[in-house]
Protein backbone atom coordinates (compact mmCIF):
# COMPACT_ATOMS: atom_id res chain seq x y z
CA UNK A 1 4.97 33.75 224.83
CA UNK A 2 5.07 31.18 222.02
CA UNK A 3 7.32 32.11 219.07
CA UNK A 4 6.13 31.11 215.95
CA UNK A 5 7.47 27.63 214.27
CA UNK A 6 9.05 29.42 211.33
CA UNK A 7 10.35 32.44 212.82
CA UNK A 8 12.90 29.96 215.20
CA UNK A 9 16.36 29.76 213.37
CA UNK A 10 17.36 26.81 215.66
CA UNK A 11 14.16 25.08 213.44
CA UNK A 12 15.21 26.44 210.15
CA UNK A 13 18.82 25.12 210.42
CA UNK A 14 17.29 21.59 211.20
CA UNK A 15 14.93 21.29 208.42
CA UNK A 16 17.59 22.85 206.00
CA UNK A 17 20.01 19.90 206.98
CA UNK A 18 17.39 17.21 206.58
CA UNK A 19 16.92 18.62 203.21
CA UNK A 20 20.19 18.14 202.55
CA UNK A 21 20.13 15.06 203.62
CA UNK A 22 17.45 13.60 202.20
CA UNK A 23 18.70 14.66 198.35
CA UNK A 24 21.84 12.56 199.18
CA UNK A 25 19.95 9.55 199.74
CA UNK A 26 18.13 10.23 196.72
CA UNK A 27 21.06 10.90 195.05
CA UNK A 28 22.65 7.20 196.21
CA UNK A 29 19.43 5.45 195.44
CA UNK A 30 19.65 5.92 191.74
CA UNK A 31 21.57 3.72 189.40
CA UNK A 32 24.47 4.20 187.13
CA UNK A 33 22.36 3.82 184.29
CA UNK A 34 20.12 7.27 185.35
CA UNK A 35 23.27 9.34 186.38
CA UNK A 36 25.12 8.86 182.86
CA UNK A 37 21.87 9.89 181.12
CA UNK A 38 21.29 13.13 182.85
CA UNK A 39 25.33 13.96 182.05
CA UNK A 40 24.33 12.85 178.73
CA UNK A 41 21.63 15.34 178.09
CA UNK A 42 23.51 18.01 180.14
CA UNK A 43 26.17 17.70 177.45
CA UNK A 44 24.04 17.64 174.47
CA UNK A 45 22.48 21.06 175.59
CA UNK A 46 26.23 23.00 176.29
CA UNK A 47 26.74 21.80 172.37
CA UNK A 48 23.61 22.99 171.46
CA UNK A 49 23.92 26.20 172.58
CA UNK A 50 28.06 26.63 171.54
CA UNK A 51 26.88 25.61 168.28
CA UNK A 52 24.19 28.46 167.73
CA UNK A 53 26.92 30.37 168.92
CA UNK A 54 29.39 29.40 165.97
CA UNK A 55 26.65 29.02 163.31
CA UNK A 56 25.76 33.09 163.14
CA UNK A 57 28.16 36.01 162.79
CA UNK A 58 27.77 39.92 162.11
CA UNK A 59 29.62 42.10 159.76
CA UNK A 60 30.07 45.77 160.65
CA UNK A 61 29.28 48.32 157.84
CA UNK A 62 32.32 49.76 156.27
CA UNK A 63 33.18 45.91 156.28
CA UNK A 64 32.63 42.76 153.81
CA UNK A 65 33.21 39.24 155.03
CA UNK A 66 35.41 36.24 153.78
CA UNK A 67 34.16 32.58 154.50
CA UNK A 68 36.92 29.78 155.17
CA UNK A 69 35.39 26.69 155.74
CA UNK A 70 38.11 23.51 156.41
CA UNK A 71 41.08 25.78 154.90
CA UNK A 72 38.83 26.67 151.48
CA UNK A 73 37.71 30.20 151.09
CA UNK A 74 34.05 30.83 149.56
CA UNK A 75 34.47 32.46 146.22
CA UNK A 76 31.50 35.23 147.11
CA UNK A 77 32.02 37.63 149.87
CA UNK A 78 29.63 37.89 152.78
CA UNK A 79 27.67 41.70 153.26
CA UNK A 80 27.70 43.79 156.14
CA UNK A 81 25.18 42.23 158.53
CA UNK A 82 23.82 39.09 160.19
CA UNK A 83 24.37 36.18 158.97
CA UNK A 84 24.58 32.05 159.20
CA UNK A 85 27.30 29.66 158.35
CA UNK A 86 28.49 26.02 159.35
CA UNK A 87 29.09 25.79 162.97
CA UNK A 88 32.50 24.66 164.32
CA UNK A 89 34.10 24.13 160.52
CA UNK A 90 33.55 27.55 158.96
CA UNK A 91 34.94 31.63 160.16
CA UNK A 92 34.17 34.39 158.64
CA UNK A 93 36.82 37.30 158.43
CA UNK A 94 36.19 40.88 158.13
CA UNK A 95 37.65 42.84 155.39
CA UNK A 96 37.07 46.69 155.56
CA UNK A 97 36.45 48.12 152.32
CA UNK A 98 36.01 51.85 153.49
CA UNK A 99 38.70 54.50 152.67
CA UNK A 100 41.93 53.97 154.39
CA UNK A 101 45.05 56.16 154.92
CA UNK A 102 48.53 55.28 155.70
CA UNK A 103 51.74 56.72 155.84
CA UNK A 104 54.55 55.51 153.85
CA UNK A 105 58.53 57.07 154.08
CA UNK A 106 59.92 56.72 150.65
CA UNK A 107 63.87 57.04 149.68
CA UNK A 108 64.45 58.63 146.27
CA UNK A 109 67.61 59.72 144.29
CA UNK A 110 67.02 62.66 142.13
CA UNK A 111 68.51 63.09 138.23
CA UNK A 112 71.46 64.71 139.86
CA UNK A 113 71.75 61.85 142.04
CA UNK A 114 70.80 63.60 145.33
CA UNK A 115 69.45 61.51 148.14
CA UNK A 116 65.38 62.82 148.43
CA UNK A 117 63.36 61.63 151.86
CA UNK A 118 59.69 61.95 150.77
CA UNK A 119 57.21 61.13 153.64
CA UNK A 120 53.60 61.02 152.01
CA UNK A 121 49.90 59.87 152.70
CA UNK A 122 48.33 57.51 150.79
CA UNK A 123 44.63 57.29 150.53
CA UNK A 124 43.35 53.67 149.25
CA UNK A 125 40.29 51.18 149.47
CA UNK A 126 39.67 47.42 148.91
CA UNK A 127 37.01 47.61 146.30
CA UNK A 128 34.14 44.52 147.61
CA UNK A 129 34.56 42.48 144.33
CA UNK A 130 38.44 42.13 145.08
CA UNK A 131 37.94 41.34 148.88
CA UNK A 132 38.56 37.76 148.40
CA UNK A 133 41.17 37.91 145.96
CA UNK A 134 43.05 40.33 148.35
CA UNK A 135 42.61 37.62 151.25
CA UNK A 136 43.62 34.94 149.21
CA UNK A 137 46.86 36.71 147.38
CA UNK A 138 48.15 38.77 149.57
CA UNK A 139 49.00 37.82 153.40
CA UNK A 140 48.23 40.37 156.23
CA UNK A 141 47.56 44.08 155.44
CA UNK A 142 47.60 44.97 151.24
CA UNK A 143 49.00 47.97 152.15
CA UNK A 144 52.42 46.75 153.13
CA UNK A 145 52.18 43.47 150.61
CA UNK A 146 50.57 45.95 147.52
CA UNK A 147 50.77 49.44 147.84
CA UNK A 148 53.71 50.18 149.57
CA UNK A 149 56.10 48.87 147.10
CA UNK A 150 54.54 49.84 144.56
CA UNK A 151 54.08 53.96 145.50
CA UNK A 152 57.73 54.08 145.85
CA UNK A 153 58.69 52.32 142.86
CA UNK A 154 56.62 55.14 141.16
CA UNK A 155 58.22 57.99 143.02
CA UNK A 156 61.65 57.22 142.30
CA UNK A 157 60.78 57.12 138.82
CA UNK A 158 59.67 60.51 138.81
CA UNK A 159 62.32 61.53 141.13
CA UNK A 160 64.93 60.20 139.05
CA UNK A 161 63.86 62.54 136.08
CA UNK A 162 63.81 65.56 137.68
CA UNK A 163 67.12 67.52 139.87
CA UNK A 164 66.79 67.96 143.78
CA UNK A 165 65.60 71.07 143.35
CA UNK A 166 63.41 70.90 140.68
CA UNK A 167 61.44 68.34 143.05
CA UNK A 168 61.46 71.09 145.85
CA UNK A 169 59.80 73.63 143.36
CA UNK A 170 57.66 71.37 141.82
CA UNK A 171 56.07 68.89 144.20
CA UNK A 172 53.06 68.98 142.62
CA UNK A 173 54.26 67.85 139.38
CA UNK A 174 55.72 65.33 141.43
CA UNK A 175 52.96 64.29 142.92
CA UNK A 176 50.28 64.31 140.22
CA UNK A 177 52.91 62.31 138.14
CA UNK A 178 53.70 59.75 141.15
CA UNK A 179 50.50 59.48 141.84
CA UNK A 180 49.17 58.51 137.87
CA UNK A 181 52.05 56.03 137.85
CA UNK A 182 50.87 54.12 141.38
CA UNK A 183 47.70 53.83 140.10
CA UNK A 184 48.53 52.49 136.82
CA UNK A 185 50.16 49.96 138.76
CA UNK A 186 47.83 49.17 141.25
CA UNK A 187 44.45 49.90 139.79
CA UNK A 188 43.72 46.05 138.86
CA UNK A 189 43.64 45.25 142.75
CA UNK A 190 43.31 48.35 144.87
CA UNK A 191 41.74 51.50 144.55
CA UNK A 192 44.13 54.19 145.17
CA UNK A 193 41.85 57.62 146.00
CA UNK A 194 45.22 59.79 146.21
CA UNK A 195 48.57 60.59 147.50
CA UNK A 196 49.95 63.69 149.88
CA UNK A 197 53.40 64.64 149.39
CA UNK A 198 53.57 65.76 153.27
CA UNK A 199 56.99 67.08 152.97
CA UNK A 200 60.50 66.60 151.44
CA UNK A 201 63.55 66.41 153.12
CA UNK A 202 66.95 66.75 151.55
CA UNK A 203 70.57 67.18 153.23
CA UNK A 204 72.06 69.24 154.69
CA UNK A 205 74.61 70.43 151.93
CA UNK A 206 72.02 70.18 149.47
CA UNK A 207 69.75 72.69 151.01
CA UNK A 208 72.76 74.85 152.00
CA UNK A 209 73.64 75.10 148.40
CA UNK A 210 70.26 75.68 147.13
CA UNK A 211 69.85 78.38 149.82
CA UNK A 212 73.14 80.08 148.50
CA UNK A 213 72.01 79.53 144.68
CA UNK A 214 68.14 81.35 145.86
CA UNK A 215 70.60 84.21 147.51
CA UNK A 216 72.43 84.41 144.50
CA UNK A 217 69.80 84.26 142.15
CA UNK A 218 67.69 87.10 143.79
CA UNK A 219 70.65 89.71 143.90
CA UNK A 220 71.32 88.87 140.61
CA UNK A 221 67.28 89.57 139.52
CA UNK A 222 67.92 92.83 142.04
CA UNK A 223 70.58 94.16 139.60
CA UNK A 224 68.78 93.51 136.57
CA UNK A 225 65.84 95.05 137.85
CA UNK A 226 68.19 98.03 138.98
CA UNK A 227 69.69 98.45 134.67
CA UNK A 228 66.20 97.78 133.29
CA UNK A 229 65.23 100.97 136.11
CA UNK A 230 68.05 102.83 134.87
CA UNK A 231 67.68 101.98 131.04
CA UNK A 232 64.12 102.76 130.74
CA UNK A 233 65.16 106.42 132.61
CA UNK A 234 67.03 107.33 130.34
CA UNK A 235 65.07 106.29 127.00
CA UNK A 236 62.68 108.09 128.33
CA UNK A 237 64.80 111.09 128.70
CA UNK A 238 66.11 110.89 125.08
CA UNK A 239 62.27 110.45 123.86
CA UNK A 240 61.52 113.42 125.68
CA UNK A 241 64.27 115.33 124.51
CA UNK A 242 63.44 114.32 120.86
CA UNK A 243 59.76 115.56 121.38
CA UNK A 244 60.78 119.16 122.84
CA UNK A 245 63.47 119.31 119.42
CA UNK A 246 61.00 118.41 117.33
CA UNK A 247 58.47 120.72 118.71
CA UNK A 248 60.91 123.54 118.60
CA UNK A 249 61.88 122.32 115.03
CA UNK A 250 57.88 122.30 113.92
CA UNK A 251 57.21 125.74 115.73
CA UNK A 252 60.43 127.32 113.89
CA UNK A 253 59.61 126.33 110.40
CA UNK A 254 56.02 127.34 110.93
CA UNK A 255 56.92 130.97 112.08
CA UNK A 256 59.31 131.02 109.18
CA UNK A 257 56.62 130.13 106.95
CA UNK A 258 53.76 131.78 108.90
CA UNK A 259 54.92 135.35 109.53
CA UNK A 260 51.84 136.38 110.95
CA UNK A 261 51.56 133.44 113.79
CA UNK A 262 53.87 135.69 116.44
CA UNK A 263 51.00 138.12 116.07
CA UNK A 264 48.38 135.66 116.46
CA UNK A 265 49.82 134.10 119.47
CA UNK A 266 49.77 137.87 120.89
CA UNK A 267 46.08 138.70 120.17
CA UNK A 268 45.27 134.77 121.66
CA UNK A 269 47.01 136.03 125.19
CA UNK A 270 45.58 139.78 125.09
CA UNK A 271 44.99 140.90 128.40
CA UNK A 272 42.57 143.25 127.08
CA UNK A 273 44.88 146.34 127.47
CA UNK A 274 45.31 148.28 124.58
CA UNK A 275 48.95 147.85 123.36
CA UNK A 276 51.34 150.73 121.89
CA UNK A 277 52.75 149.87 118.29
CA UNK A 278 55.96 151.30 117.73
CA UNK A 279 58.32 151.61 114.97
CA UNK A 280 56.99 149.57 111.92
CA UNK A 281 58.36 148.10 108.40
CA UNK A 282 58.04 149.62 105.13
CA UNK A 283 57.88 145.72 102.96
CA UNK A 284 56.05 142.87 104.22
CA UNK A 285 58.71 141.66 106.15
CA UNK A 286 58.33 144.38 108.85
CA UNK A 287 58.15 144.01 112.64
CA UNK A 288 55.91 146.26 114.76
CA UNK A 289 56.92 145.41 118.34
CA UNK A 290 53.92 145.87 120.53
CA UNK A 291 54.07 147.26 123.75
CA UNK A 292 51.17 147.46 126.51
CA UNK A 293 50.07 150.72 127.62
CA UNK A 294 51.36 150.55 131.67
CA UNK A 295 55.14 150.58 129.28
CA UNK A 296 55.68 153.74 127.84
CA UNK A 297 59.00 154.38 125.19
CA UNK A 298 61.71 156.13 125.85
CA UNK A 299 61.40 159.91 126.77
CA UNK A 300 62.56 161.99 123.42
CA UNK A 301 63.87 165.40 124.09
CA UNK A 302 61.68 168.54 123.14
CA UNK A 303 62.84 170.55 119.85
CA UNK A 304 62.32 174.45 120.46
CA UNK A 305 60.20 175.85 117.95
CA UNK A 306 62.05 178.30 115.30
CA UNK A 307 60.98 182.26 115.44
């Protein structure tokens, strides 16, 4: 059985050599003239399509651009997107002008000259009208050119009006006040949103004493609590003991004055037995003394009757 012409590999091999073979001569046949033309256009195209390359660029959002073109930088900043600029000549860097946050140690002395370690957040942005002034004044990040320095120039004034511990107990003073004088000084350029006192460290002697002063401090309140406990006691006791004399004093002169108000008191607790009078006064000034019925006086001895 036949096999077919192109099913043979022995035949395929032969025709793709005299393919090969054949381009060569082709190849040899042309002239100087044709080769340096095709390298020319071959060339041409590779710029072609490096310079569409270099001629667009995109801005992510959060972002605003800055144009340098031969060392100048274009007064107008470029907006998030895609864009077109000069190929080759021209770069475009990003600027983000979204919130940013950044930690900062700052080293303080206090009014009683205490060394204060604050380590504190600050929250800033680049506002998009100051993006090229930012590039163009300040190399590298703002934050370590601009803000930094600044934010602890403003804490140690603070800190240096205040004692060690009055910064402890009142951070927040510190804080609001720190953070009104950084953005006094900063607000031209940056956009400072806040800043985080994160914590406070002071040495070691300093926060023994100011442990021992706290201790001191609270037995101190503990025995003044303990007098005022004791003082109010016995004010108290003398009020009440000037009340009771004085109602003994008001009931005294009114039964003086009142003779009839014992017997008026009696009727007003009546138990509703009928009581046994005996003995009475001859003036106004007499005293019946009244007796209840279950009581009976004292037994008096019979008299014999005369014959």
């Amino acid at each position: 059985m036949r096999i077919p012409r192109t099913q043979n590999p022995e035949l395929k091999t032969q025709n793709t050599a005299l393919a090969r073979f054949r381009a060569r001569r082709e190849i040899a046949r042309m002239n100087p003239t044709s080769l340096a033309r095709l390298l020319g256009i071959g060339i041409i195209i590779i710029v072609l399509i490096v310079a569409a390359a270099q001629s667009t660029y995109v801005i992510d959002p959060g972002f605003r651009g800055v144009q340098v073109t031969l060392g100048k930088v274009s007064t107008d900043f470029k907006p998030e997107g895609f864009g077109t600029k000069s190929p080759f000549i021209s770069h475009v860097i990003a600027i983000p002008v979204r919130q940013l946050t950044r930690e900062l140690n700052a080293e303080c002395y206090s009014a009683d000259l205490q060394q204060v370690t604050i380590h504190l957040r600050v929250l800033y942005r680049i506002p998009e009208a100051a993006v090229v002034r930012i590039y163009q004044d300040y190399a590298g990040d703002p934050f370590d050119t601009l803000i930094a320095p600044r934010v602890q120039e403003a804490l140690k004034e603070v800190t240096a009006l205040q004692s060690a511990e009055q910064i402890v107990k009142h951070r927040e003073d510190v804080k609001i006040k720190a953070f009104a004088a950084a953005k006094e000084k900063i607000s031209n350029i940056l956009t400072v949103e806040d800043v985080v006192l994160e914590n406070i460290t002071l040495t070691k002697e300093l926060e023994s004493a100011i442990e021992a002063k706290m201790v001191q401090e609270q037995e101190a309140a503990k025995s003044r609590f303990v007098q005022q406990k004791a003082q109010i006691e016995a004010d108290t006791a003398i009020i009440r003991a000037k009340g009771e004399a004085e109602a003994i004093r008001i009931r005294a002169d009114a039964i003086r004055d009142n003779p009839g108000l014992i017997q008026l008191q009696i009727v007003e607790k009546w138990d509703g037995k009928a009581p046994l009078v005996i003995g009475g006064g001859s003036d106004a000034h007499g005293a019946n003394i009244l007796l209840p019925i279950g009581i009976t006086a004292p037994a008096v001895p019979a008299v014999p009757a005369r014959k």
